[in-house]
C-alpha atoms as a PDB file:
ATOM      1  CA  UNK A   1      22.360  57.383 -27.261  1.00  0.00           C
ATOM      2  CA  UNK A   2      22.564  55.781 -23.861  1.00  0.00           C
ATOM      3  CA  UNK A   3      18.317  54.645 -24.152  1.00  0.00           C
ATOM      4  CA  UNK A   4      19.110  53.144 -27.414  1.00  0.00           C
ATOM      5  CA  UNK A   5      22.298  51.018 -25.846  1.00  0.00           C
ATOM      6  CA  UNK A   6      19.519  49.948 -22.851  1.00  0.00           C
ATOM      7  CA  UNK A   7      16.816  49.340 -25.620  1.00  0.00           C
ATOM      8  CA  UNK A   8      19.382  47.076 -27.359  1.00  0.00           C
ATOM      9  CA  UNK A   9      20.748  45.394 -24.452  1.00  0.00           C
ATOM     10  CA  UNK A  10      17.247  44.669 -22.914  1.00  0.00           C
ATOM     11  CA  UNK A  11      16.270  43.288 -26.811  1.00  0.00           C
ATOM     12  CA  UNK A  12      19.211  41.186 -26.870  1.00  0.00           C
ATOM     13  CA  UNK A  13      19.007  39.600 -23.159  1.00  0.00           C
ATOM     14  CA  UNK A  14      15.297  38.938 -23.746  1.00  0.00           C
ATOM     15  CA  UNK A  15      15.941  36.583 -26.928  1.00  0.00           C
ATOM     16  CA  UNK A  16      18.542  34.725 -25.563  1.00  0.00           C
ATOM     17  CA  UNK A  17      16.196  34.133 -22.435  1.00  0.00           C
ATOM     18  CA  UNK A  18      13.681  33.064 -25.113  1.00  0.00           C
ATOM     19  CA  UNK A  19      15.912  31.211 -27.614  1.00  0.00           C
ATOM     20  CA  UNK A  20      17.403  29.320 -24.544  1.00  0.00           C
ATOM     21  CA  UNK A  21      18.395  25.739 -26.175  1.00  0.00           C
ATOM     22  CA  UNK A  22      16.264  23.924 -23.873  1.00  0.00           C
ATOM     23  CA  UNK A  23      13.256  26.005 -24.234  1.00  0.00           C
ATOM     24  CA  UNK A  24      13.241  25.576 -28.211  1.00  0.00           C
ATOM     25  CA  UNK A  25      13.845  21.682 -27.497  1.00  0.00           C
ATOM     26  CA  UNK A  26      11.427  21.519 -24.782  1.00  0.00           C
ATOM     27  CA  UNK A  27      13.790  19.429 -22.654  1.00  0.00           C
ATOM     28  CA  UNK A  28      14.747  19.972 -18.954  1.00  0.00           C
ATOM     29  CA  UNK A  29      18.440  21.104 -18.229  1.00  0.00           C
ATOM     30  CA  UNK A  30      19.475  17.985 -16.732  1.00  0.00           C
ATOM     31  CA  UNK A  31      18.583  15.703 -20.219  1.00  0.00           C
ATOM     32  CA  UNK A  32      21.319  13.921 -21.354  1.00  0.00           C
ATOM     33  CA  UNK A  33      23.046  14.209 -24.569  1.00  0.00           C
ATOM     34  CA  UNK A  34      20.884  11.093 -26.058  1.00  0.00           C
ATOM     35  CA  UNK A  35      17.591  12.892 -24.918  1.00  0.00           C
ATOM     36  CA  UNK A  36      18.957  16.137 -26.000  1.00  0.00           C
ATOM     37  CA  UNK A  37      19.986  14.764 -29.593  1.00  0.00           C
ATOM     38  CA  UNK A  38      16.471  12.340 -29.950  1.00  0.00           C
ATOM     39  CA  UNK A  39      14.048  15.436 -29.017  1.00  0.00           C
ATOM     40  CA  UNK A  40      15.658  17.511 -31.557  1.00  0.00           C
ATOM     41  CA  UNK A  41      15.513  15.171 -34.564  1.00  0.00           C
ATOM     42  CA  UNK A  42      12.164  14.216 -32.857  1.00  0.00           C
ATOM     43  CA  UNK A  43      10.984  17.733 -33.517  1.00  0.00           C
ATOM     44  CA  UNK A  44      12.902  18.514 -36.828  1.00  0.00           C
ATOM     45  CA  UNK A  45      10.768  15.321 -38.077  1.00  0.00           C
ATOM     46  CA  UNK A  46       7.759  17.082 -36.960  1.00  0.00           C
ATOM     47  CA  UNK A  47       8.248  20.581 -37.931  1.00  0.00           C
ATOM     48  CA  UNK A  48       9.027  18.909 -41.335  1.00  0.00           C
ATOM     49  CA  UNK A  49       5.819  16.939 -41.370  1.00  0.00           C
ATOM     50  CA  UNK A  50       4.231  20.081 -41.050  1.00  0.00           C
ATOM     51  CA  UNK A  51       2.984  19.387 -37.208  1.00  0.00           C
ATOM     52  CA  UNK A  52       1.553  21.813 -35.373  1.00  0.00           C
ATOM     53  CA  UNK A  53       2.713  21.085 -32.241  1.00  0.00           C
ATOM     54  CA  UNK A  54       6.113  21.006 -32.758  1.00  0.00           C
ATOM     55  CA  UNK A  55       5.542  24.767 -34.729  1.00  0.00           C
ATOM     56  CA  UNK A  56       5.752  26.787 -31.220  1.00  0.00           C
ATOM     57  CA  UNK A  57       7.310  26.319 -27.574  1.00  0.00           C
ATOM     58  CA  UNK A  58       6.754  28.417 -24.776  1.00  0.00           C
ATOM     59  CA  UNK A  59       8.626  30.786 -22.743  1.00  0.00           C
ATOM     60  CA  UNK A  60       8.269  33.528 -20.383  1.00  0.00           C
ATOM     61  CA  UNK A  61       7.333  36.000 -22.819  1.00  0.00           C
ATOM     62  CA  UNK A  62       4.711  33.853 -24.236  1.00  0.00           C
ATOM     63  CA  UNK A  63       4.823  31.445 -27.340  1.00  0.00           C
ATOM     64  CA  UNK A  64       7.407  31.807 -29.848  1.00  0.00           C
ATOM     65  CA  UNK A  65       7.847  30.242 -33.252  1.00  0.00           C
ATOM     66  CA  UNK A  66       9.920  26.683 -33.823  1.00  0.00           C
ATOM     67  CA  UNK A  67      11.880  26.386 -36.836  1.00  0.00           C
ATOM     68  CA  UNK A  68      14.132  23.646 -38.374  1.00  0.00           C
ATOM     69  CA  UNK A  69      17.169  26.445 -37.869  1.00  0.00           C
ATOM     70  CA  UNK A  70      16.285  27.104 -34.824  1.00  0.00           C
ATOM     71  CA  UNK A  71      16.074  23.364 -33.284  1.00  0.00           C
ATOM     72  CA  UNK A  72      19.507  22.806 -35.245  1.00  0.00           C
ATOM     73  CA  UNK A  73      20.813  25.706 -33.103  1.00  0.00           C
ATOM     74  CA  UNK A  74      19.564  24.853 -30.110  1.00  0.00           C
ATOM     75  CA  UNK A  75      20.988  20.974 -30.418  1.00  0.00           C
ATOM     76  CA  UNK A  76      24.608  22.406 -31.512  1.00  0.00           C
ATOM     77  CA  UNK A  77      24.600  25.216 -28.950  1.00  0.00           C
ATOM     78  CA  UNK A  78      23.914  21.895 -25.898  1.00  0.00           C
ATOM     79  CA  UNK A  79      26.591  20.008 -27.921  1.00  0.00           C
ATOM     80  CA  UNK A  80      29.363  22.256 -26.687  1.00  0.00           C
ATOM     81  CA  UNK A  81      30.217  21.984 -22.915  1.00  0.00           C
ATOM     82  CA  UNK A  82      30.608  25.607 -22.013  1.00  0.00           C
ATOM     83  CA  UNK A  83      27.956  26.571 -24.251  1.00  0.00           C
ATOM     84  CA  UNK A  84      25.102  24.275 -22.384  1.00  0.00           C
ATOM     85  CA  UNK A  85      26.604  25.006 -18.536  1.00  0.00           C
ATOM     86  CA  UNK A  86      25.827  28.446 -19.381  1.00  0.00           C
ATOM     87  CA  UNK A  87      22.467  27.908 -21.348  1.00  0.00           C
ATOM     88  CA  UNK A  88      22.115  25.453 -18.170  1.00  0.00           C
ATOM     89  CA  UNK A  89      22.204  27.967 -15.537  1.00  0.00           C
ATOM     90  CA  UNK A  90      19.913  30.832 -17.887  1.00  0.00           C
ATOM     91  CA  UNK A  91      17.173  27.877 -17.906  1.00  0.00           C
ATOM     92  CA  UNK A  92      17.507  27.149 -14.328  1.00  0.00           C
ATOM     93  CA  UNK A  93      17.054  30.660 -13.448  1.00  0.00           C
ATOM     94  CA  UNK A  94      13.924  30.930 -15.837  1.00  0.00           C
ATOM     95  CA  UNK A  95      11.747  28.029 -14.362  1.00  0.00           C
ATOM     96  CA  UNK A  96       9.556  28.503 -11.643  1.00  0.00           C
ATOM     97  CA  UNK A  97      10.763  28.359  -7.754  1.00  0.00           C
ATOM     98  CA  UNK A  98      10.160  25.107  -5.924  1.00  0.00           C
ATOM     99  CA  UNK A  99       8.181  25.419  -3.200  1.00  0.00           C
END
C-alpha cells in the first residue's frame, strides 16, 4: 500500500511540474498579466486554427500535448495571485541554472 501512495504521489508531482501554467503558455515567470493574457488567446487562436506549433510545449519530461482546456487553465490558474507565486516558484525551480 505504501509503493502505491509513492507511485501516486511521484505521478501527481510530475504533472503539475509538467502542466506548470507557464510551461503550457510558453511564457517566462516574470510576464505580466497583459503578456500572460495575449499568449494565451494567442495560442487558443492557434490551436483552433489547427496549428501545429501551438499543438505541443516542452518540459522536462519531454513534449506534452496543448489543448484549448489546458491553455484556459493555465491563464486562470496565473490570474489568481497565490496561485501564480506558487506556479512562479515551481517554474523557477524547473529552468536551467545560470551560470
Amino acid at each position: 500500500m505504501i509503493r502505491a501512495v509513492e507511485t501516486d504521489d511521484f505521478e501527481n508531482l510530475s504533472r503539475a511540474h509538467a502542466e506548470n501554467p507557464f510551461l503550457v503558455l510558453g511564457v517566462d515567470p516574470s510576464a505580466t498579466a497583459a503578456e500572460i493574457e495575449r499568449q494565451g488567446q494567442r495560442l487558443l487562436s492557434e490551436l483552433a486554427a489547427g496549428l501545429d506549433g501551438a499543438r505541443r510545449y516542452e518540459t522536462v519530461f519531454g513534449a506534452r500535448a496543448r489543448t484549448s482546456e489546458l491553455v484556459r487553465s493555465a491563464i486562470a490558474e496565473l490570474r489568481d495571485p497565490a496561485r501564480r507565486l506558487a506556479h512562479e516558484w515551481w517554474a523557477r525551480g524547473l529552468a536551467a541554472p545560470s551560470p
